[in-house]
N, C-alpha and C. Protein backbone atom coordinates (compact mmCIF):
# COMPACT_ATOMS: atom_id res chain seq x y z
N UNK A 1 -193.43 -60.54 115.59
CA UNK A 1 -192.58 -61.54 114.98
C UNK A 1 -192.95 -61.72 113.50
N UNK A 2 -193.65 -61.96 113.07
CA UNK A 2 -194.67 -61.94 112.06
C UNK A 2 -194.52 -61.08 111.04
N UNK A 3 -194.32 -59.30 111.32
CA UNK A 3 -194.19 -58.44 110.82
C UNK A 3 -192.74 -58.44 109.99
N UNK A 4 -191.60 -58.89 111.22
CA UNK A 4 -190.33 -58.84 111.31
C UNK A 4 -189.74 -59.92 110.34
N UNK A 5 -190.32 -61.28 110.09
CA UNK A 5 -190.34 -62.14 108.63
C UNK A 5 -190.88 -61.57 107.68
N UNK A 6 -192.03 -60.70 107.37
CA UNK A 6 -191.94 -59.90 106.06
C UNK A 6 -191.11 -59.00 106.08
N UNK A 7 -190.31 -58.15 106.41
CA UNK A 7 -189.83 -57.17 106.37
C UNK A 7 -188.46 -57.94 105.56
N UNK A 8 -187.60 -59.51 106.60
CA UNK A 8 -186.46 -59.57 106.27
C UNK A 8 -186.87 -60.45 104.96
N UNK A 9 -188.13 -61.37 104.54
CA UNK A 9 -188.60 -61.39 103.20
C UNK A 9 -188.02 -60.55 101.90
N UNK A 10 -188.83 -59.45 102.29
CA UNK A 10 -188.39 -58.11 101.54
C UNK A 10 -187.20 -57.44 101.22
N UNK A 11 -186.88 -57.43 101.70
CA UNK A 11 -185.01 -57.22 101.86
C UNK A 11 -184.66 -58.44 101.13
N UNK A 12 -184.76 -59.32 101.57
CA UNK A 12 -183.80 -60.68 101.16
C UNK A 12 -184.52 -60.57 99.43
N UNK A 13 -185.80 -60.11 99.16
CA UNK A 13 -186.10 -60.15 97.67
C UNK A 13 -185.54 -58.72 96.76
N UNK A 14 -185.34 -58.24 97.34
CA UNK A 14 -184.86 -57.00 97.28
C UNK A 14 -183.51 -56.74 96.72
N UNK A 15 -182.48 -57.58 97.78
CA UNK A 15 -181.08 -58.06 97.76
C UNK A 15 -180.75 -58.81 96.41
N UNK A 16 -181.96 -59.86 96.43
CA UNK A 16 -181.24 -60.77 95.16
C UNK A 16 -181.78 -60.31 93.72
N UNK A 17 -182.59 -59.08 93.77
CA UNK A 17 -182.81 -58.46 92.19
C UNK A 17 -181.86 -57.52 92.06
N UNK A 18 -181.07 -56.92 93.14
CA UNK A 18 -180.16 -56.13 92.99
C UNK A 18 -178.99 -56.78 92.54
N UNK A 19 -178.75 -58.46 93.02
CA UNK A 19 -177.44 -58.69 92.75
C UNK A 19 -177.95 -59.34 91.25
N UNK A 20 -179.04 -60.07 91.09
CA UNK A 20 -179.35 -60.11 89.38
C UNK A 20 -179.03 -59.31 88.21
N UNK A 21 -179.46 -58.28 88.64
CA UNK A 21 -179.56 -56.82 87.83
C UNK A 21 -177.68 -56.81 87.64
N UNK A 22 -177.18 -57.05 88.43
CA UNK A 22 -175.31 -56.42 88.82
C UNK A 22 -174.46 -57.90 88.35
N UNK A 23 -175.60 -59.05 88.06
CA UNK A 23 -174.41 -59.75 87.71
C UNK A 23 -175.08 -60.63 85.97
N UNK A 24 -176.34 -59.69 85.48
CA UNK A 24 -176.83 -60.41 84.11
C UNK A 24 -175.81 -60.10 82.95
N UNK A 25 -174.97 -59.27 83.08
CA UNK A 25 -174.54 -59.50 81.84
C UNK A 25 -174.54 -58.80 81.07
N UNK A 26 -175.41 -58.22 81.15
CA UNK A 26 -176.22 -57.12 80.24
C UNK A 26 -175.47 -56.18 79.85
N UNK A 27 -175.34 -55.42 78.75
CA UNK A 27 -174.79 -54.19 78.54
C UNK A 27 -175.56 -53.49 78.58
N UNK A 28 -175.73 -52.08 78.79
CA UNK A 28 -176.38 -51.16 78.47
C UNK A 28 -176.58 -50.32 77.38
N UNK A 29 -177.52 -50.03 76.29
CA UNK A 29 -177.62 -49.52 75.32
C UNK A 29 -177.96 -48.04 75.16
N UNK A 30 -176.92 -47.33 74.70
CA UNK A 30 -176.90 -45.56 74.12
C UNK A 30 -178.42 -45.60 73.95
N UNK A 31 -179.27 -44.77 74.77
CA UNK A 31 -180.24 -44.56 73.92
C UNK A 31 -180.18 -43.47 72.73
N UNK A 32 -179.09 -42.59 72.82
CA UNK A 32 -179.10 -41.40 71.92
C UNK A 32 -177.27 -41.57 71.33
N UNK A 33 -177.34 -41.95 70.29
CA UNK A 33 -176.00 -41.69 69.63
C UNK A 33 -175.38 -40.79 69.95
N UNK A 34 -173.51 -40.38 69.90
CA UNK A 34 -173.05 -39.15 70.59
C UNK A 34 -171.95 -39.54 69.90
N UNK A 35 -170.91 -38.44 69.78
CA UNK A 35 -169.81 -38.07 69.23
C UNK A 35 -169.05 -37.98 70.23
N UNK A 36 -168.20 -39.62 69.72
CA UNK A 36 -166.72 -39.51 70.16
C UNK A 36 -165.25 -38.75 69.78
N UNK A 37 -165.01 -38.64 70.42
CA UNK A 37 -163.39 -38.06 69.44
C UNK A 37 -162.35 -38.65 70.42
N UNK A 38 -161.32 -39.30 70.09
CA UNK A 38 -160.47 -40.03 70.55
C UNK A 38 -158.67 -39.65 70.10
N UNK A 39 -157.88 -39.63 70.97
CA UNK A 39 -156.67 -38.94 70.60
C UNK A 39 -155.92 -40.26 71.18
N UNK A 40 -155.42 -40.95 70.12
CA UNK A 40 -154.38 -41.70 70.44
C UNK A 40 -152.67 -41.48 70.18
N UNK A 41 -152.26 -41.14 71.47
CA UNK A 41 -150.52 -40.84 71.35
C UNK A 41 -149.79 -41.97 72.10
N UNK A 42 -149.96 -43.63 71.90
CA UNK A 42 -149.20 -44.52 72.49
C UNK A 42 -148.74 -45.06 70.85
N UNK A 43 -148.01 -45.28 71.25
CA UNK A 43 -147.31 -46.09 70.03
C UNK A 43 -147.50 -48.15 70.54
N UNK A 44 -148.13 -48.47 71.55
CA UNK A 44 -147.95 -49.85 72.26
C UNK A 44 -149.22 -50.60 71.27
N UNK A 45 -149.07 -51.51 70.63
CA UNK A 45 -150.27 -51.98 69.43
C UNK A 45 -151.02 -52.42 70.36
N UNK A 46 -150.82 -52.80 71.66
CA UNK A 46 -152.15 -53.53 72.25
C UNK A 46 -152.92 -52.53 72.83
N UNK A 47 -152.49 -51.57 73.16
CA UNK A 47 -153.32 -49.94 73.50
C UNK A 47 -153.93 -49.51 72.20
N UNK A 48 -153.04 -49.46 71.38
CA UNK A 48 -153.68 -48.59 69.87
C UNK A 48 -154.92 -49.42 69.75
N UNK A 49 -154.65 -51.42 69.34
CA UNK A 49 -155.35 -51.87 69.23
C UNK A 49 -156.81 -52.07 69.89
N UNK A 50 -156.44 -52.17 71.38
CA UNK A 50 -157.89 -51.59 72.11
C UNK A 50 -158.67 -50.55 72.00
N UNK A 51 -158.30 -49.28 71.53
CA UNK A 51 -158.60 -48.06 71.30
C UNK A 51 -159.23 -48.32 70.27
N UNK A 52 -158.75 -49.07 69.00
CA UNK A 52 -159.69 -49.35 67.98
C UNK A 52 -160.85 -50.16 68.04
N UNK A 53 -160.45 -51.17 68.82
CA UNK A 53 -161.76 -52.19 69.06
C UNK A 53 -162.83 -50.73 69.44
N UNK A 54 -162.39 -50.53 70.35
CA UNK A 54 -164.00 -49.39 70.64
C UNK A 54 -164.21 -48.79 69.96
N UNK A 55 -163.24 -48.02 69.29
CA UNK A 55 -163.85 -47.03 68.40
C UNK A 55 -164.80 -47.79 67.51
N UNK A 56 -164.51 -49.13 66.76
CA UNK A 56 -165.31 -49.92 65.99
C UNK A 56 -166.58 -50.35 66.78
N UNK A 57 -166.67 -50.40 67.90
CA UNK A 57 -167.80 -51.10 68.88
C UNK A 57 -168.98 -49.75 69.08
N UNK A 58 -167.89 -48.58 69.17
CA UNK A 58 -169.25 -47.24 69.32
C UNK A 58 -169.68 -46.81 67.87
N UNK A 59 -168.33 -47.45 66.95
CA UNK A 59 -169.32 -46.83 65.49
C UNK A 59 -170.61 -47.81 65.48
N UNK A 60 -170.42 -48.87 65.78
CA UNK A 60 -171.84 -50.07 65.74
C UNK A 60 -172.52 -49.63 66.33
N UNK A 61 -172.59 -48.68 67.66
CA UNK A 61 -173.76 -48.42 68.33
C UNK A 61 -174.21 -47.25 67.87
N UNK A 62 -173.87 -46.54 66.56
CA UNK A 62 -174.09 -45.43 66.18
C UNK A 62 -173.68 -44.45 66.35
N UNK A 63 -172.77 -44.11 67.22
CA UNK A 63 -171.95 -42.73 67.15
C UNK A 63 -171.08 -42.68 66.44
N UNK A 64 -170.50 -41.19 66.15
CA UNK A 64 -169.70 -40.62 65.28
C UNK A 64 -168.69 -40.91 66.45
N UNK A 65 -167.36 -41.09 65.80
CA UNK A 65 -165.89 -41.07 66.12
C UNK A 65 -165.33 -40.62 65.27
N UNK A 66 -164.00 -39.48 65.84
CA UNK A 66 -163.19 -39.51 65.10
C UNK A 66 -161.83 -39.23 66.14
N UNK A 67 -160.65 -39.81 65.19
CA UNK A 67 -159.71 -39.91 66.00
C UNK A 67 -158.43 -38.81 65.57
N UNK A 68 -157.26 -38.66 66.54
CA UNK A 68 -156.12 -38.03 66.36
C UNK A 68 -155.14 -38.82 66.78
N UNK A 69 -154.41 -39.04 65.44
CA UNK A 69 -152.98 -39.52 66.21
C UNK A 69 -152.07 -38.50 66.44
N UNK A 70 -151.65 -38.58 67.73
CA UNK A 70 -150.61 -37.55 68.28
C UNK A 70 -149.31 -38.15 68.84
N UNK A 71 -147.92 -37.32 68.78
CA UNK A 71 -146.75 -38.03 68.91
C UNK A 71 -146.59 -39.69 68.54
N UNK A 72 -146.10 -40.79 69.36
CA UNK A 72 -146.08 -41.74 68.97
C UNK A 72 -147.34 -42.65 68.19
N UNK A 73 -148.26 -42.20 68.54
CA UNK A 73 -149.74 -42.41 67.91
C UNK A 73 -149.46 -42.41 66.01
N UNK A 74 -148.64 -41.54 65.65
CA UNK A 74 -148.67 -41.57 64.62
C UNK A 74 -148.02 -42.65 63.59
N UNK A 75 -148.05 -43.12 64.24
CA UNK A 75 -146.55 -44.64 64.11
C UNK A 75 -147.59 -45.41 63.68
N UNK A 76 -149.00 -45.68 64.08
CA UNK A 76 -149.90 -46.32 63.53
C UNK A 76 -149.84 -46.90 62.10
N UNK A 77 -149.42 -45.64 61.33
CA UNK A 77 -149.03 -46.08 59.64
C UNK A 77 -148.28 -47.16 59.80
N UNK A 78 -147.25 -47.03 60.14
CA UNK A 78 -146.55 -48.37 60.29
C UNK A 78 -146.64 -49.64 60.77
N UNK A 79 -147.55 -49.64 61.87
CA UNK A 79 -147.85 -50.65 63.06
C UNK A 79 -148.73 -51.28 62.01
N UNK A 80 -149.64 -50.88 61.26
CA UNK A 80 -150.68 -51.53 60.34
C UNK A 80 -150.08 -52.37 59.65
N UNK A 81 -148.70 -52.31 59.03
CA UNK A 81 -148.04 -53.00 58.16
C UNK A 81 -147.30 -54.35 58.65
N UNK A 82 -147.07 -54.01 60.04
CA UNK A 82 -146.73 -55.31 61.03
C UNK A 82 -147.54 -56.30 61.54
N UNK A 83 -148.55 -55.68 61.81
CA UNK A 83 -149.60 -56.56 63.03
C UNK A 83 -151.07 -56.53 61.95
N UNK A 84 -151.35 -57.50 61.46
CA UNK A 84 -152.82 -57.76 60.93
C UNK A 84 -154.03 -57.46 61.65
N UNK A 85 -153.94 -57.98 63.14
CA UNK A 85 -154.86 -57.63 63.73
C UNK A 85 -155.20 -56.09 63.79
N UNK A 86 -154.51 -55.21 64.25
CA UNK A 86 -154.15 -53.92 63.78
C UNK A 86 -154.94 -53.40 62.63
N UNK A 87 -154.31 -53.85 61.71
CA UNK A 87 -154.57 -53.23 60.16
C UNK A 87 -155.93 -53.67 59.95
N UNK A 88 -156.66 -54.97 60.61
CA UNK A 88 -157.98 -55.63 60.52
C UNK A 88 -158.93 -54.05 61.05
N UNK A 89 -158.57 -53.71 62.32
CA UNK A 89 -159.60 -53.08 62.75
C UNK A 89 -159.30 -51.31 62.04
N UNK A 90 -158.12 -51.12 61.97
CA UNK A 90 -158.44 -50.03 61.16
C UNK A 90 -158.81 -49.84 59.93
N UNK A 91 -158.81 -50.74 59.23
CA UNK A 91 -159.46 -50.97 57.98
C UNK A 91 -161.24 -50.94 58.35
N UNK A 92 -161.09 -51.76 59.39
CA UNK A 92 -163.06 -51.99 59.73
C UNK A 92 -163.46 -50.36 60.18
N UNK A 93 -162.72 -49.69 60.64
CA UNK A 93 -162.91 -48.69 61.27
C UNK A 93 -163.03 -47.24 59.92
N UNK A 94 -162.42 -47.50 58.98
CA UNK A 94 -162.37 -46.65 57.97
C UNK A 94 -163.18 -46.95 57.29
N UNK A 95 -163.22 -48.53 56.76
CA UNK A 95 -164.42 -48.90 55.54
C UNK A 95 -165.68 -48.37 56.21
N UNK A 96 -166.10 -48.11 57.53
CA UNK A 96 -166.98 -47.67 58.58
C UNK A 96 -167.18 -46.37 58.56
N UNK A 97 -167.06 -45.49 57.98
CA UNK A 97 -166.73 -44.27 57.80
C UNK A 97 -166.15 -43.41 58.79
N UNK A 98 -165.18 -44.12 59.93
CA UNK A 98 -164.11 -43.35 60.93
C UNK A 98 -163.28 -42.56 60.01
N UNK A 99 -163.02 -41.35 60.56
CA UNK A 99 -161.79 -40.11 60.35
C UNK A 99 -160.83 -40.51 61.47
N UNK A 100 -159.90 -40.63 60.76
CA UNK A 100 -158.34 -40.73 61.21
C UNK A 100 -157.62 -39.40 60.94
N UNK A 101 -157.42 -38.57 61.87
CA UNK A 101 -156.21 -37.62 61.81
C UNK A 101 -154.83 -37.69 61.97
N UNK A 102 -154.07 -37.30 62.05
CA UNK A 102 -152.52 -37.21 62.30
C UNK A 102 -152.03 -36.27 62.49
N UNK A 103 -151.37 -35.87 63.43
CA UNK A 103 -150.34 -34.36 63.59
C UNK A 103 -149.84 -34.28 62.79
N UNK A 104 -149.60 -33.10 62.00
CA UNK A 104 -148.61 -32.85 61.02
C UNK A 104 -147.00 -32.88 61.36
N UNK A 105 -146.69 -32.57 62.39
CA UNK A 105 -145.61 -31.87 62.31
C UNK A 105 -144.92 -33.76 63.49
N UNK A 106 -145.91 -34.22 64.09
CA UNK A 106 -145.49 -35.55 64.66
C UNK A 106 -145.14 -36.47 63.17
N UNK A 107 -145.94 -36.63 62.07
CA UNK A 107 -145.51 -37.30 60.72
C UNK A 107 -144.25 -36.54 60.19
N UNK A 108 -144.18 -35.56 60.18
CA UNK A 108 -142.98 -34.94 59.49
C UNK A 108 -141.52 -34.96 60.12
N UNK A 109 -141.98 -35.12 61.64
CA UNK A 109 -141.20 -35.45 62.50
C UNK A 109 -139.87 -37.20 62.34
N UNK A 110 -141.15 -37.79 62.22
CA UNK A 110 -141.07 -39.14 61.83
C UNK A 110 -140.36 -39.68 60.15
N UNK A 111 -140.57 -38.75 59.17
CA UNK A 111 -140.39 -38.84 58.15
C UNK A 111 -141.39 -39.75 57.42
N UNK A 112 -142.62 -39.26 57.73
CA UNK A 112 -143.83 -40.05 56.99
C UNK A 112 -144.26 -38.87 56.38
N UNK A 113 -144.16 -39.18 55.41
CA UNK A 113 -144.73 -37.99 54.30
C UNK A 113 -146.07 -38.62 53.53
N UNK A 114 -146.58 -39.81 53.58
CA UNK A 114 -147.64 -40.04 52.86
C UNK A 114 -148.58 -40.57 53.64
N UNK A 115 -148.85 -40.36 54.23
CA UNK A 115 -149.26 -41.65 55.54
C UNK A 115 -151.03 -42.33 54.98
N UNK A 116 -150.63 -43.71 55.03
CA UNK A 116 -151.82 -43.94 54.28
C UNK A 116 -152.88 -44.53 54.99
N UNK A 117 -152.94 -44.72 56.56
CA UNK A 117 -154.09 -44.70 57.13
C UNK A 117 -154.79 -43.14 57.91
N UNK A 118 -154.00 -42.24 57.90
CA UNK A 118 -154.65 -40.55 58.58
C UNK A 118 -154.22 -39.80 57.28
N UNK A 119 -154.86 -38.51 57.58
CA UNK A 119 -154.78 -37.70 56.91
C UNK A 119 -153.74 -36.75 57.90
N UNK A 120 -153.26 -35.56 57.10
CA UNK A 120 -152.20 -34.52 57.68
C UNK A 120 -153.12 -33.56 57.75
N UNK A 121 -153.16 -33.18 59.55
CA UNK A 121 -153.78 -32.10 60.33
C UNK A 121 -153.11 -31.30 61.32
N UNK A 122 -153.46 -30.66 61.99
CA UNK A 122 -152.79 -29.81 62.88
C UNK A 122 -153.76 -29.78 64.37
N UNK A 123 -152.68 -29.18 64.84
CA UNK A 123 -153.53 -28.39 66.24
C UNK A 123 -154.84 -27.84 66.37
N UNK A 124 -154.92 -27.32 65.59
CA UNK A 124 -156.40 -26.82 65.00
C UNK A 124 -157.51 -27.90 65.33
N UNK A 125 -157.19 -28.52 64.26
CA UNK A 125 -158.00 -29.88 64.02
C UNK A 125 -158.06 -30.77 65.26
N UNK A 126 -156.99 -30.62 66.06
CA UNK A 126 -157.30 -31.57 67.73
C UNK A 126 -158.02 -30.38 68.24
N UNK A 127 -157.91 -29.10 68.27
CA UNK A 127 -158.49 -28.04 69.21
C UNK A 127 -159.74 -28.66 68.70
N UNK A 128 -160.51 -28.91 67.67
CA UNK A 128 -161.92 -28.49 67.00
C UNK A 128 -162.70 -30.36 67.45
N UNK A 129 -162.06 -30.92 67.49
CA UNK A 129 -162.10 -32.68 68.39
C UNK A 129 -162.66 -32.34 69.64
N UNK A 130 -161.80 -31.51 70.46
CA UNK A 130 -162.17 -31.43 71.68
C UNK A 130 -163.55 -30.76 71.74
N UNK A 131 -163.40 -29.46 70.61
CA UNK A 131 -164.44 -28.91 71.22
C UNK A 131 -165.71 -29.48 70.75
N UNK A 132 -166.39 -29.98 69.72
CA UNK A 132 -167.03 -30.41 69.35
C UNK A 132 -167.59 -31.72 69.69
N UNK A 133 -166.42 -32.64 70.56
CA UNK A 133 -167.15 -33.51 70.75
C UNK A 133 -167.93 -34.02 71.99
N UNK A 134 -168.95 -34.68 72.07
CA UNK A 134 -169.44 -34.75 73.66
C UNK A 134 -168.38 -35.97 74.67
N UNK A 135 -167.80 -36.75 73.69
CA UNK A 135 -167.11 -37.23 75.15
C UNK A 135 -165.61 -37.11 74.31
N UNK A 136 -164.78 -37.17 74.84
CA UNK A 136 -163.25 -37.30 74.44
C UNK A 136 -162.28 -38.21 75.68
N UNK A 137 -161.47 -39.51 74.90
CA UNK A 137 -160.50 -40.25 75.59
C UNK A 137 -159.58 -40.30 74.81
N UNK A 138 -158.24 -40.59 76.20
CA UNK A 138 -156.92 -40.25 75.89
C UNK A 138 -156.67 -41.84 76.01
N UNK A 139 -155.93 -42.52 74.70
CA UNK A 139 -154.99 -43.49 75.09
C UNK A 139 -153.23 -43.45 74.72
């Protein structure tokens, strides 16, 4: 009997550092910086906009990001000019030293010929994203 109260002791101490550990709060910290590359083709500002919050949240934790706007993604130029919040984080995200790409042929598509938050890239330049980087997300 005796034995059988330490045992469910143990367990029961066991149980509640596990649910501590699962409910502190805590984030977990990169121990090793890593290269993001991120391809955004939604044109929806609260997607673009989330996409930026992180990208701004992993440049703080020290990784490299860089992004592609693809098809509607490239609309971004514009969306900046509407929505502040928007234009807030891509501005934080550039003064940050983030690379912003753009499809060429999605801007030309569009009739953006100057686009003043990406630069004009190609396929290439998303092929060389993928390959180079260690993690890659699609929004």
């Amino acid at each position: 009997m005796k034995n059988s109260i330490i045992i469910i002791t143990i367990m029961l101490s066991l149980q509640t550092i596990n649910i501590k550990a699962q409910c502190s709060g805590s984030s977990i910290k990169a121990t090793k910086a890593t290269s993001i590359g991120m391809v955004i083709s939604s044109g929806d500002i609260e997607t673009v906009w989330n996409a930026l919050r992180f990208a701004n949240y992993s440049k703080s934790q020290g990784d490299t990001v860089t992004i592609f706007l693809l098809g509607k993604g490239v609309e971004l130029d514009s969306l900046v000019k509407k929505n502040n919040d928007l234009k807030e984080q891509t501005d934080e995200f550039l003064k940050n030293g983030g690379v912003i790409l753009g499809c060429g042929t999605c801007l030309s598509k569009r009739k953006i010929n100057e686009p003043q938050v990406c630069k004009y890239s190609s396929m290439g330049d998303l092929y060389d994203i993928i390959r180079k980087n260690k993690t890659v997300l699609t929004f």
